[in-house]
Protein backbone atom coordinates (compact mmCIF):
# COMPACT_ATOMS: atom_id res chain seq x y z
CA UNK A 1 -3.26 -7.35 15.40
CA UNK A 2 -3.34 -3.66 14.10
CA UNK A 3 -6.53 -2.03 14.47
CA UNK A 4 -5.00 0.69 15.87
CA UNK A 5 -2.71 1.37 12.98
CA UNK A 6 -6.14 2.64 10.99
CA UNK A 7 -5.69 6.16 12.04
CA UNK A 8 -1.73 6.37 10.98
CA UNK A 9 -2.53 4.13 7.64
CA UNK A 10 -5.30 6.55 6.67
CA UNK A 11 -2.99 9.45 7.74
CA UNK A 12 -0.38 8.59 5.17
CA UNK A 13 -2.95 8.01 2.07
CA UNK A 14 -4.74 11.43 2.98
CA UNK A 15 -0.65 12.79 2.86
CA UNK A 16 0.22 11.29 -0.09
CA UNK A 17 -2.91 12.32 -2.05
CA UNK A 18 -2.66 15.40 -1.02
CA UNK A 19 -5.97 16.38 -1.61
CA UNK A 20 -7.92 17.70 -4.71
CA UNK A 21 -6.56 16.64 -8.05
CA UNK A 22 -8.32 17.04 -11.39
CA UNK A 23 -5.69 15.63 -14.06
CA UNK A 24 -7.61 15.22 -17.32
CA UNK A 25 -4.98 12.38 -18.33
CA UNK A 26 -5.82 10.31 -15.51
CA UNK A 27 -8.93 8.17 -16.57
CA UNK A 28 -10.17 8.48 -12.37
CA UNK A 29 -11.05 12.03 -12.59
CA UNK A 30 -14.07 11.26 -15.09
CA UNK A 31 -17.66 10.46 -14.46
CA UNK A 32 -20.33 10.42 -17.11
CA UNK A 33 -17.86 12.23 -19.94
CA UNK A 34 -17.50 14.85 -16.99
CA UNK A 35 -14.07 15.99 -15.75
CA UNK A 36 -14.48 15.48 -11.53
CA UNK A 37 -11.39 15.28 -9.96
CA UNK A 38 -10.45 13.54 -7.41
CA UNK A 39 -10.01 14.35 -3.26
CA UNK A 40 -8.03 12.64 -0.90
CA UNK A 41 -7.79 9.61 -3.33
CA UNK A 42 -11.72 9.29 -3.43
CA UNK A 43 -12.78 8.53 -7.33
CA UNK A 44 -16.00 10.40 -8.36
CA UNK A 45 -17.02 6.37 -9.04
CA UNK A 46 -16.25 5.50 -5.27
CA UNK A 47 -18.26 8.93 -4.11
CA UNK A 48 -20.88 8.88 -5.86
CA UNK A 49 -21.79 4.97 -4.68
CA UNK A 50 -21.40 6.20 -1.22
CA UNK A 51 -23.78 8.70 -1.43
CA UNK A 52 -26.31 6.83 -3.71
CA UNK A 53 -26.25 9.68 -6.75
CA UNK A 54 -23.94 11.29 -9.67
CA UNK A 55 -21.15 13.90 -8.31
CA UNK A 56 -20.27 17.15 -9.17
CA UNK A 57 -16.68 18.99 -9.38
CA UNK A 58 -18.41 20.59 -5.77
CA UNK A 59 -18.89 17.66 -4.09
CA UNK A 60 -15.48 16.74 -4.82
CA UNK A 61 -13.99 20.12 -3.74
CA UNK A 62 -16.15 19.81 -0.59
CA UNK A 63 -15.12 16.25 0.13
CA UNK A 64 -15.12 16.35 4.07
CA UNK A 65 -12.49 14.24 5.76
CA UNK A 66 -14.73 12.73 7.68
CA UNK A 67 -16.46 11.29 5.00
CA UNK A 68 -12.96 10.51 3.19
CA UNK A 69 -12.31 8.52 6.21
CA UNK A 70 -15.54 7.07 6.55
CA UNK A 71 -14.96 5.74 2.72
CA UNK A 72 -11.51 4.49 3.46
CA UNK A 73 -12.76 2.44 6.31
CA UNK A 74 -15.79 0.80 4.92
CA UNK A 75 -14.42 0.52 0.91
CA UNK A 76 -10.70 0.08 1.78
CA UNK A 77 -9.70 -0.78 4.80
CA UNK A 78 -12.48 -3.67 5.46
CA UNK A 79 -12.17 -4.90 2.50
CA UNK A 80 -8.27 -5.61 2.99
CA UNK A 81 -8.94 -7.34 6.20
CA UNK A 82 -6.98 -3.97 8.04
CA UNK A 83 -7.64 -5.25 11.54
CA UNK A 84 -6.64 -8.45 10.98
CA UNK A 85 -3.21 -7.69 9.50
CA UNK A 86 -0.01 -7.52 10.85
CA UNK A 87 1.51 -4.26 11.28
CA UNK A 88 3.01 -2.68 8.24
CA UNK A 89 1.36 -5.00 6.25
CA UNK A 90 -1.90 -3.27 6.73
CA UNK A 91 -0.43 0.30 5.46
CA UNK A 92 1.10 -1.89 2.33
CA UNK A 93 -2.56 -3.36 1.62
CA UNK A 94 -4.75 -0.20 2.25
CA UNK A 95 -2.98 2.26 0.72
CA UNK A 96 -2.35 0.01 -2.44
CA UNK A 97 -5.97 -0.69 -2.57
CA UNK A 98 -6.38 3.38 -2.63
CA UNK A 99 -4.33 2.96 -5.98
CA UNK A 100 -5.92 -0.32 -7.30
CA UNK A 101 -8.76 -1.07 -5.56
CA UNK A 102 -9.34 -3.11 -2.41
CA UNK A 103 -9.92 -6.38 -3.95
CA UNK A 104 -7.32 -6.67 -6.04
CA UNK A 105 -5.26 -5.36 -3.13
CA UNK A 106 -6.26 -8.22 -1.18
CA UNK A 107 -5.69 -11.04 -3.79
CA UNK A 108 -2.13 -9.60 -4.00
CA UNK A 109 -1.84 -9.79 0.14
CA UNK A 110 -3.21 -13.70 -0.25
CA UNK A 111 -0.69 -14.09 -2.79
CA UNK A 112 2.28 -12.89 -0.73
CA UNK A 113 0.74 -14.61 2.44
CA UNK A 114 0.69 -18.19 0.60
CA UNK A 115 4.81 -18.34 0.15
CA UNK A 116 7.15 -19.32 2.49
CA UNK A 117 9.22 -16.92 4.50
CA UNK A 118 12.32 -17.94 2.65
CA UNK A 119 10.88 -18.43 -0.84
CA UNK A 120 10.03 -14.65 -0.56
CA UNK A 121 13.76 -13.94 0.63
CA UNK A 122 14.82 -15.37 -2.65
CA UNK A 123 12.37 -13.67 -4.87
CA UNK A 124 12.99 -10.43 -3.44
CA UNK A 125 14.53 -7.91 -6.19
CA UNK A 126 18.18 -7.06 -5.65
CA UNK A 127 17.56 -3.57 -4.12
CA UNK A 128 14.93 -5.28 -1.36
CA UNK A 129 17.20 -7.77 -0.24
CA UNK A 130 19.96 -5.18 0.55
CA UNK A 131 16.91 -3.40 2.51
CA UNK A 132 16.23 -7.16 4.18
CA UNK A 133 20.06 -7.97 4.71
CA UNK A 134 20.39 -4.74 6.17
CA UNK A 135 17.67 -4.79 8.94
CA UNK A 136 19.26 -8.59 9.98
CA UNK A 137 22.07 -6.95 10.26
CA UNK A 138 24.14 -9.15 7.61
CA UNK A 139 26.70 -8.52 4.92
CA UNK A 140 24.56 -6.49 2.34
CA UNK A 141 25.27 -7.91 -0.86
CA UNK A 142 21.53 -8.28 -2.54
CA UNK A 143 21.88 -11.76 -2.29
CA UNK A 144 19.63 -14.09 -0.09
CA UNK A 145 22.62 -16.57 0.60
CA UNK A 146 22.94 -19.66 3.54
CA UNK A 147 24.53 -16.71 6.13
CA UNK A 148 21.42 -14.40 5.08
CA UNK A 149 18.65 -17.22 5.47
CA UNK A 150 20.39 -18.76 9.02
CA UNK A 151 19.75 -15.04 11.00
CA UNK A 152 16.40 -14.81 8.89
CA UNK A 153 14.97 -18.00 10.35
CA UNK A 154 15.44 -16.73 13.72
CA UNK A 155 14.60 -13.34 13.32
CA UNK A 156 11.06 -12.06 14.09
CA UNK A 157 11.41 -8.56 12.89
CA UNK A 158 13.79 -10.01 9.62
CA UNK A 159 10.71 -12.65 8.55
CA UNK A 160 8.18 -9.31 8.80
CA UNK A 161 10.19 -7.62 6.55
CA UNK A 162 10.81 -9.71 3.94
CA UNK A 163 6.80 -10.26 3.95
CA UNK A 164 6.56 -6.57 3.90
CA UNK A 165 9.13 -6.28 1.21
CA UNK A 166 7.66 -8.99 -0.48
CA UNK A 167 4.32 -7.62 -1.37
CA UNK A 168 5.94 -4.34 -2.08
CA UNK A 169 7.89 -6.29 -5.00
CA UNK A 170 4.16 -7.62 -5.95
CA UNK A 171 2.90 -3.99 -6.15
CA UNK A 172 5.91 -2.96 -8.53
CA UNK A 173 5.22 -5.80 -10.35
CA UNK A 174 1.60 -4.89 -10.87
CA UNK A 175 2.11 -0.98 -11.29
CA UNK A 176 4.24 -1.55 -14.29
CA UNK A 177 2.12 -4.06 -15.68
CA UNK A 178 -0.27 -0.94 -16.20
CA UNK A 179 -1.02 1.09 -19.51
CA UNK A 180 -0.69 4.05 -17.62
CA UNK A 181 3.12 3.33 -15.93
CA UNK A 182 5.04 5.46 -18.56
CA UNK A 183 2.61 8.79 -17.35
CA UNK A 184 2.24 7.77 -13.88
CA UNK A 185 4.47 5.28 -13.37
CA UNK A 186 7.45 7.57 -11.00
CA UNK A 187 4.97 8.76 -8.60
CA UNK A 188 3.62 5.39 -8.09
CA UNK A 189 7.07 3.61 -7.42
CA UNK A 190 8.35 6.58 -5.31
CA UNK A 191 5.18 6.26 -3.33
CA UNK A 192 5.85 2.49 -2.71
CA UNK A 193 9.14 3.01 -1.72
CA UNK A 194 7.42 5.68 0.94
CA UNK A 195 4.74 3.24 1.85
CA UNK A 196 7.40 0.14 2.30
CA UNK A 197 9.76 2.70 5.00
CA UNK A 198 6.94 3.84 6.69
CA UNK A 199 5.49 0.05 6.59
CA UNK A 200 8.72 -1.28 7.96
CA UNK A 201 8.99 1.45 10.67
CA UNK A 202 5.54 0.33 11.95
CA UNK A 203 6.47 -3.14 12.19
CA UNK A 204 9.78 -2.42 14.30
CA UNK A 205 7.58 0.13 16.35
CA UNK A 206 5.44 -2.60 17.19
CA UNK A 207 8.18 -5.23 17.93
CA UNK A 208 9.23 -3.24 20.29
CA UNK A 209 6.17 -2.05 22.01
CA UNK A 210 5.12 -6.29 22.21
């Protein structure tokens, strides 16, 4: 299992938030009709229940990474079952949950995690399954044929990536369900794309070290 992915997971969210933010279009900068920001991907909601009272624009220009990380373990990370995941998967769960929230991060995980290695071959979009047909080392053609499933059924690192791939189609699906996808909507997908790379490249890492 992957408990000592945490620090490199919580690396990567720290990178791609990049810190304080105080966009007055994004409705997670607000608390109490106030305009907060944001640090690090910590909501002045999430703060302000971690240390038991309201938060200024200070605290969240002060936000210590130490107590970033701190949040991101406890709120995020635990709640996605982090430890327990496989690697690559936990980077696609904890940094989505950064983005949507650590439950509904994990219901999308327990989604992906109750179909079939195959079925999620198949259901991949066309763009994924070139990634997938390219890592078993097929003809890449976006389509999950009998040639494509035969080296996928016995290929370790091929059935971690589709599952990998997998939820990252779930996460596209759900970021452009969103009200906010025409503002935001680029800089989420282009992050998933960086998640699912660095999520693949975590899972080979650690096929390689087992």
């Amino acid at each position: 299992m992957t408990a000592a992915n945490w620090n490199a997971c919580a690396a990567f969210t720290v990178n791609e938030e990049r810190g304080y933010q105080a966009n007055p279009n994004d409705p997670g900068n607000w608390a109490n009709g106030q305009l907060i920001g944001t640090n690090m991907g910590i909501t002045p909601w999430m703060l302000a229940r971690w240390l038991g009272r309201d938060v200024t624009v200070d605290d969240m220009l002060h936000l210590a990474r130490q107590t970033t990380f701190a949040i991101y373990r406890a709120k995020y990370w635990d709640v996605v079952g982090g430890d327990g995941l496989n690697p690559g998967l936990d980077l696609m769960g904890f940094d989505h949950g950064i983005l949507v929230g650590a439950e509904r991060s994990r219901e999308t995980l327990a989604s992906a995690q109750a179909v079939g290695v195959g079925l999620k071959a198949t259901r991949l979009t066309k763009a994924r399954a070139e990634i997938l047909q390219g890592i078993l080392g097929v003809r890449v053609d976006g389509i999950i044929g009998p040639l494509t499933k035969a080296v996928l059924n016995v290929s370790l690192v091929g059935q971690a990536s589709a599952a990998i791939l997998y939820v990252a189609d779930l996460q596209e699906v759900y970021y452009r369900s969103c009200g906010a996808f025409p503002t935001f909507g680029i800089g989420w997908l282009n992050r998933l794309d960086r998640r699912t790379k660095t999520a693949i490249g975590m899972m080979e890492a650690a096929h390689v070290s087992s």
